[in-house]
Protein backbone atom coordinates (compact mmCIF):
# COMPACT_ATOMS: atom_id res chain seq x y z
CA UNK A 1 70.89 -56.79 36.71
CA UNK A 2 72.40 -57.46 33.23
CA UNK A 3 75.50 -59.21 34.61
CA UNK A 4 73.19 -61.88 36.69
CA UNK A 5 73.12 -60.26 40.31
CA UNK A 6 69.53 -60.04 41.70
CA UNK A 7 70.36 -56.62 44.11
CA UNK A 8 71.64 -53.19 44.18
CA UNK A 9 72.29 -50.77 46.62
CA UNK A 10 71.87 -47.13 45.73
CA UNK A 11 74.67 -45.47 47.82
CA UNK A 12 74.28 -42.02 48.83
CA UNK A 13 77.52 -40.28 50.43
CA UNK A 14 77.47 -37.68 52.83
CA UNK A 15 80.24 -36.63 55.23
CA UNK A 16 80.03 -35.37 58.77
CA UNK A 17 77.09 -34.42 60.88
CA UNK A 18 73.64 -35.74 58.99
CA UNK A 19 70.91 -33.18 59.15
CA UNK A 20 67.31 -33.96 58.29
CA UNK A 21 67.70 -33.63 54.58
CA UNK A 22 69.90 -35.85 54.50
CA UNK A 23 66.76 -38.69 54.68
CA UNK A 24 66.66 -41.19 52.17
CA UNK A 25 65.07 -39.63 48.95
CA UNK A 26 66.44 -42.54 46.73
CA UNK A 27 63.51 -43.74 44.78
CA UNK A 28 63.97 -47.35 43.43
CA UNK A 29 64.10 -47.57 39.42
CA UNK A 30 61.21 -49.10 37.83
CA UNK A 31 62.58 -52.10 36.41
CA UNK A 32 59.81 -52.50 33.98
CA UNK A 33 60.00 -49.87 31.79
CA UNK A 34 64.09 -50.92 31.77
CA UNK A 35 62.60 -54.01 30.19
CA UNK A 36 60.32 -52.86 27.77
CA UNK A 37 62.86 -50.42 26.56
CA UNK A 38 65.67 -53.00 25.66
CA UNK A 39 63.99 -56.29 25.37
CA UNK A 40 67.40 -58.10 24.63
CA UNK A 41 68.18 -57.32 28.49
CA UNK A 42 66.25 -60.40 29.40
CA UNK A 43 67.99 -62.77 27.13
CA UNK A 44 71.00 -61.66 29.32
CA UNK A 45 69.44 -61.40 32.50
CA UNK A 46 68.84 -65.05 31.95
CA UNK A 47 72.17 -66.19 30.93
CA UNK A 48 74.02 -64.06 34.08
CA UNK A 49 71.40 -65.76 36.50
CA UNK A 50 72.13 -69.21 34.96
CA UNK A 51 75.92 -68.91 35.12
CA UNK A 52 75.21 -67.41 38.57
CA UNK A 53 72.56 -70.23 39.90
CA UNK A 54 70.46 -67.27 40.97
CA UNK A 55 66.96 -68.95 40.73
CA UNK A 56 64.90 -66.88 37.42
CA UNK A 57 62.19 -66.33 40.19
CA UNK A 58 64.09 -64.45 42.61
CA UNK A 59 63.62 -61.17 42.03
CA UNK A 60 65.48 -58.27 41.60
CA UNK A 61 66.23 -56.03 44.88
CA UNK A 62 66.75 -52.59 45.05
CA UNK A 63 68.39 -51.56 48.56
CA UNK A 64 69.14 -47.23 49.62
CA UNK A 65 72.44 -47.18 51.72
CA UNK A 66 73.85 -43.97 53.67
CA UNK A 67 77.73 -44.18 53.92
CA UNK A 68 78.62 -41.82 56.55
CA UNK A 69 82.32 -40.39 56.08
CA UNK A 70 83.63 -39.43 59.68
CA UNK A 71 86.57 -37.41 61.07
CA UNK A 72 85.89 -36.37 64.78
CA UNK A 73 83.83 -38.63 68.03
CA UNK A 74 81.11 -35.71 67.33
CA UNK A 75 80.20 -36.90 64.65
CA UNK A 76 80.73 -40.49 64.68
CA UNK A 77 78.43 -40.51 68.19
CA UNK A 78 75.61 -39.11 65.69
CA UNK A 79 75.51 -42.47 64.27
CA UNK A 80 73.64 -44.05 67.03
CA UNK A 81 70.31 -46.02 66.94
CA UNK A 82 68.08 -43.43 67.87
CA UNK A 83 69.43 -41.49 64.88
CA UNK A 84 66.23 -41.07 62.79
CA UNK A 85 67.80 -40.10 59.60
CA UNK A 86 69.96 -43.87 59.45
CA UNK A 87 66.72 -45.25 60.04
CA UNK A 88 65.49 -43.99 56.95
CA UNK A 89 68.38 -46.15 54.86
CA UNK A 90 68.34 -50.03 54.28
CA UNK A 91 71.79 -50.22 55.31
CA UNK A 92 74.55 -47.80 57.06
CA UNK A 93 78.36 -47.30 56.11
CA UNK A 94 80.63 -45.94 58.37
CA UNK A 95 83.81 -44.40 56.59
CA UNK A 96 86.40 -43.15 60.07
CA UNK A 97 89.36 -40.74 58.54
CA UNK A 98 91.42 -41.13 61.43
CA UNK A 99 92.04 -43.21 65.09
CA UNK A 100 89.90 -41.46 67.11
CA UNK A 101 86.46 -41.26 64.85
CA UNK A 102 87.18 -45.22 63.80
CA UNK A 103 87.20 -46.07 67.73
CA UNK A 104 84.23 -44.07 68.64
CA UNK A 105 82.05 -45.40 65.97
CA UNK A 106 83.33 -49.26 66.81
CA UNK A 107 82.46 -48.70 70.54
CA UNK A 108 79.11 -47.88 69.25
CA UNK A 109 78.84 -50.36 66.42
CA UNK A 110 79.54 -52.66 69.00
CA UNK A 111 77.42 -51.40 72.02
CA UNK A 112 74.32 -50.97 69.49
CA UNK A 113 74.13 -54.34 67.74
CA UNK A 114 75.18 -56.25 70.81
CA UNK A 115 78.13 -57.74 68.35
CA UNK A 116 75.21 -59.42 66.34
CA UNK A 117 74.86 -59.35 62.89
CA UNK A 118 77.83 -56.90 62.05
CA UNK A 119 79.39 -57.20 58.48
CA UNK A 120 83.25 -56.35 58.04
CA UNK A 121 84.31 -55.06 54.51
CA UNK A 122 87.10 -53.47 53.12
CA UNK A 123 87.18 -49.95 50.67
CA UNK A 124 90.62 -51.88 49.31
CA UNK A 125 91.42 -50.61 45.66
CA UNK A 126 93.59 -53.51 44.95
CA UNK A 127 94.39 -57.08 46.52
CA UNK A 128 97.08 -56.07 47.77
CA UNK A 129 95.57 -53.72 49.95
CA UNK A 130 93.69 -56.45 51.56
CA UNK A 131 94.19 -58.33 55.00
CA UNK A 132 93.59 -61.60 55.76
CA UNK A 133 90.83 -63.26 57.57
CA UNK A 134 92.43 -64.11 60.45
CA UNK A 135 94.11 -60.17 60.43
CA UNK A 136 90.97 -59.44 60.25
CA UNK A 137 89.23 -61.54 62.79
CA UNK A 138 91.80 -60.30 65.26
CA UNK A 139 91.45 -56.45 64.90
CA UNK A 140 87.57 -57.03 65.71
CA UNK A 141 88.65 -58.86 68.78
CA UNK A 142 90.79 -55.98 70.22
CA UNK A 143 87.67 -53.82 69.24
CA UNK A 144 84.97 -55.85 71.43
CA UNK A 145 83.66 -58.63 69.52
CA UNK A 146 84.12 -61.96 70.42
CA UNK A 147 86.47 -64.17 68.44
CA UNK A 148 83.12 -65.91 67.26
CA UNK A 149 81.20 -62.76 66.58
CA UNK A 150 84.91 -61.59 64.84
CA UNK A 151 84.65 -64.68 62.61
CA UNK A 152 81.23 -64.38 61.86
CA UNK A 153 81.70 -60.46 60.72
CA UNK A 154 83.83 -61.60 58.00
CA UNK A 155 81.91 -65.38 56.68
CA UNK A 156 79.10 -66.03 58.12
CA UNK A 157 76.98 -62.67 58.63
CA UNK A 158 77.67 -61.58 54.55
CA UNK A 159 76.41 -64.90 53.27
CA UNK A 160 73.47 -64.20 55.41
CA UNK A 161 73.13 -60.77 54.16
CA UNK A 162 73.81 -61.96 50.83
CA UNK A 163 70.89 -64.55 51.36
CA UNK A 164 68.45 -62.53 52.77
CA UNK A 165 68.91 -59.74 50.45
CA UNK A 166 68.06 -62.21 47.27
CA UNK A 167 65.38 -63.76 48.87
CA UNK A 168 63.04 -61.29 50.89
CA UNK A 169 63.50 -57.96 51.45
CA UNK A 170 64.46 -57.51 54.70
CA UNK A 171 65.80 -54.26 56.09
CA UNK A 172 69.58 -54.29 57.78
């Protein structure tokens, strides 16, 4: 908040099969009393937002995410959309350790959101780690997404997100 951005997501990590305490239990921080605490915060909210042209009306999200660390089909095929525990999360990570649990949860990424409104990212440490867009675009093609869908996984779906997420608060 102090460095201008006007979201967080709380991440919480778990890794294979999710049981039913494994719900969200995040609770969002009350921004407030941050504020009263350390007046000076605003003075630099207010600078960040500037230098960021984040509007000083938008206001500040606060997002729960699940990312799900898989190793087996068993338990990527858990993350489906009748899973109630991911539906408990504003947004779902899918972390596959090897070949066969990175297929599997694809086929069902791809099955379950039609190839509509996906968001590729990276868990690169360093640039050089990185692929690019086109590398990128191309791997989601041989994984079931059209070359349009592809494209749009990697531009113009995380604007969107990136939007919506600083101006309503709209679950993904």
């Amino acid at each position: 908040m102090e460095l201008g951005y006007s979201g967080i997501a709380y991440n919480l990590s778990i890794r294979g099969i999710m049981s039913d305490s494994d719900r969200c239990t995040i609770h969002h921080f009350p921004l407030s009393s941050l504020l009263k605490l350390a007046p000076s915060l605003s003075t630099s909210i207010k600078f960040h937002r500037n230098l960021l042209r984040v509007p000083p009306d938008v206001p500040f999200r606060q997002y729960t995410r699940l990312t799900v660390t898989v190793d087996n089909i068993i338990h990527a095929a858990a993350l489906n959309s009748g899973n109630p525990v991911l539906k408990t999360y504003d947004l779902v990570a899918v972390k596959p350790l090897n070949q066969a649990a990175f297929d599997q949860a694809c086929k069902m990424l791809v099955d379950w959101t039609q190839g509509k409104n996906i968001i590729i990212s990276s868990a690169a440490a360093t640039a050089n780690e990185l692929r690019g867009p086109n590398d990128v675009a191309n791997l989601s093609v041989l994984l079931g997404l059209s070359m349009e869908k592809a494209k749009a996984a990697i531009s113009k779906n995380c604007r969107l997100a990136a939007l919506c997420c600083t101006s309503v608060g709209t679950k993904y």
